[in-house]
Protein backbone atom coordinates (compact mmCIF):
# COMPACT_ATOMS: atom_id res chain seq x y z
CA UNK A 1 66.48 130.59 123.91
CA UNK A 2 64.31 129.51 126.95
CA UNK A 3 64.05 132.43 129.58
CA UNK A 4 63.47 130.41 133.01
CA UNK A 5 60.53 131.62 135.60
CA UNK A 6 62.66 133.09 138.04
CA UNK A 7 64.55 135.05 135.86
CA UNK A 8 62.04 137.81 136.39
CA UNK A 9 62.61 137.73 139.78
CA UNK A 10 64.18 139.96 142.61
CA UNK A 11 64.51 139.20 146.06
CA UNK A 12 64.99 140.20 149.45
CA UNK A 13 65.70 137.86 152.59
CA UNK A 14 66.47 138.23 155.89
CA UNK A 15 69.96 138.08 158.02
CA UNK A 16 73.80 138.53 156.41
CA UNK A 17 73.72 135.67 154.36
CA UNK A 18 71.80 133.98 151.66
CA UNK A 19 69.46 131.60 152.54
CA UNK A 20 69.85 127.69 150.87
CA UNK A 21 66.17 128.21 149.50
CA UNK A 22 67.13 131.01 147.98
CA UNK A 23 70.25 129.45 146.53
CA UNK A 24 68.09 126.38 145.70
CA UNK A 25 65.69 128.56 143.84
CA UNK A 26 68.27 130.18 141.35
CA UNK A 27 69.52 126.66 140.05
CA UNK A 28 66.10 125.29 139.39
CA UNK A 29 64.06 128.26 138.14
CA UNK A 30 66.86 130.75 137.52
CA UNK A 31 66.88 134.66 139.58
CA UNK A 32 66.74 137.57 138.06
CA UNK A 33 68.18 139.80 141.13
CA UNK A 34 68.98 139.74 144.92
CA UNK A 35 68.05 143.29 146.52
CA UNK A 36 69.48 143.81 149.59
CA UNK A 37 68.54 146.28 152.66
CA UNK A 38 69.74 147.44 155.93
CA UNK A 39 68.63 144.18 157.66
CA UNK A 40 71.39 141.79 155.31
CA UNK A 41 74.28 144.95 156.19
CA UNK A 42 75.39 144.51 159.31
CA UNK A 43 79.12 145.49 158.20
CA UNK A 44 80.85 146.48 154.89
CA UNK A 45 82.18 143.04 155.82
CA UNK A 46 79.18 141.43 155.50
CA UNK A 47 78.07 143.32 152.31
CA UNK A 48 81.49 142.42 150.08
CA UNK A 49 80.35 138.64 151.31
CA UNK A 50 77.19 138.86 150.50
CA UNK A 51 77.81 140.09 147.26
CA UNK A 52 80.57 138.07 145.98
CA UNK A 53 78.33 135.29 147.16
CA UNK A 54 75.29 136.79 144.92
CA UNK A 55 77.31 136.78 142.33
CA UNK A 56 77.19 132.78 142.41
CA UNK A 57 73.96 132.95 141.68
CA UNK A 58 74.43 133.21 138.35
CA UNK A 59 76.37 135.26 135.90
CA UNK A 60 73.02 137.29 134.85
CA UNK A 61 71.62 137.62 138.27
CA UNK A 62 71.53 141.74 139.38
CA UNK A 63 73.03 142.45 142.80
CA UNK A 64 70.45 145.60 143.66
CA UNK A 65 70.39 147.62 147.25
CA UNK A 66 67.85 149.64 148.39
CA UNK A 67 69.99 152.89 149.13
CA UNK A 68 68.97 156.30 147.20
CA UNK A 69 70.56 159.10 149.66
CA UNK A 70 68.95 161.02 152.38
CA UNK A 71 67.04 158.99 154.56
CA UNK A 72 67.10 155.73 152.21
CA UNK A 73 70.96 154.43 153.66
CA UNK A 74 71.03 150.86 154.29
CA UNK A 75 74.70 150.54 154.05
CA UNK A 76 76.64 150.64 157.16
CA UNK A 77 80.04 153.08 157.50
CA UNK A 78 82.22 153.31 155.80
CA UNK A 79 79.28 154.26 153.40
CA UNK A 80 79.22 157.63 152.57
CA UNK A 81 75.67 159.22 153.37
CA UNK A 82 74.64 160.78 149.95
CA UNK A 83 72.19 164.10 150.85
CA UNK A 84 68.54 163.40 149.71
CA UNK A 85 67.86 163.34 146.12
CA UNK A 86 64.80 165.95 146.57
CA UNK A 87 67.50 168.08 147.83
CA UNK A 88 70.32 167.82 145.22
CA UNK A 89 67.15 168.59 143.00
CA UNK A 90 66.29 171.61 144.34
CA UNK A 91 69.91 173.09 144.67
CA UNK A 92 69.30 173.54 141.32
CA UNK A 93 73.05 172.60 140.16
CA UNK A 94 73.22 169.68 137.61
CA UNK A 95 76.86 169.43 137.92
CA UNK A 96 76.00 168.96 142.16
CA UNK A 97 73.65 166.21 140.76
CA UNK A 98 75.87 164.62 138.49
CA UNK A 99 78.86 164.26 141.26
CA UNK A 100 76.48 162.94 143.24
CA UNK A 101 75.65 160.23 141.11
CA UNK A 102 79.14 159.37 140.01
CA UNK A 103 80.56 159.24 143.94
CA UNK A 104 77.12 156.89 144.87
CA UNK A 105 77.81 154.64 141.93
CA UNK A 106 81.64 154.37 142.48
CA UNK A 107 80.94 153.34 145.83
CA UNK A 108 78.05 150.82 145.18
CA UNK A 109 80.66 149.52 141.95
CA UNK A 110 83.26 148.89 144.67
CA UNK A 111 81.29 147.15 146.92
CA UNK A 112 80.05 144.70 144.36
CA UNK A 113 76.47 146.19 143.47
CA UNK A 114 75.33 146.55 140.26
CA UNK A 115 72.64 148.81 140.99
CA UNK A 116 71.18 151.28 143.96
CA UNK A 117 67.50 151.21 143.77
């Protein structure tokens, strides 16, 4: 098995959809993930696009956002905003944390993500 160069890859870009270079660059050298931030979700629109169009990419590539709670929410509403991690910590509660987790991933799922960052 041959592991191609870009397989170790994730990347950003700019604007709501993916760039042709980018595109270009997972069929020659292969992607290992697309990460995606407040700049590429403009609307939840726009972020079911953009990830069913990652998803082209290829079947291994990771569809990643940069969204953790708290002041780190780069999806637009309907997006639930998740309190900030340090605080769910300090409530002390691992059943708080746990829901937590669960309702972020269920959302991120839904929308086509494979993982928050």
């Amino acid at each position: 098995m041959t592991t191609r160069p870009g397989c170790a890859l994730a990347v950003g870009f700019e604007g709501a959809r993916i760039p042709d270079d980018l595109v270009a660059l997972a069929e020659q050298a292969g992607l290992g993930g697309v990460v995606l931030f407040a700049r590429n979700c403009p609307s939840l629109e726009a972020v079911l696009a953009l990830t069913a169009a990652a998803r082209t990419l290829g079947p291994d590539v990771l569809i990643l956002v940069d969204h953790e709670g708290g002041q780190v929410h780069r999806l637009p509403p309907p997006f639930t905003r998740f309190p900030p991690p340090a605080a769910v910590g300090r409530s002390g509660d691992p059943h708080l944390a746990v829901a937590v987790a669960r309702a972020m991933a269920r959302e991120l799922r839904a929308a086509g993500f494979d993982s928050g960052l």
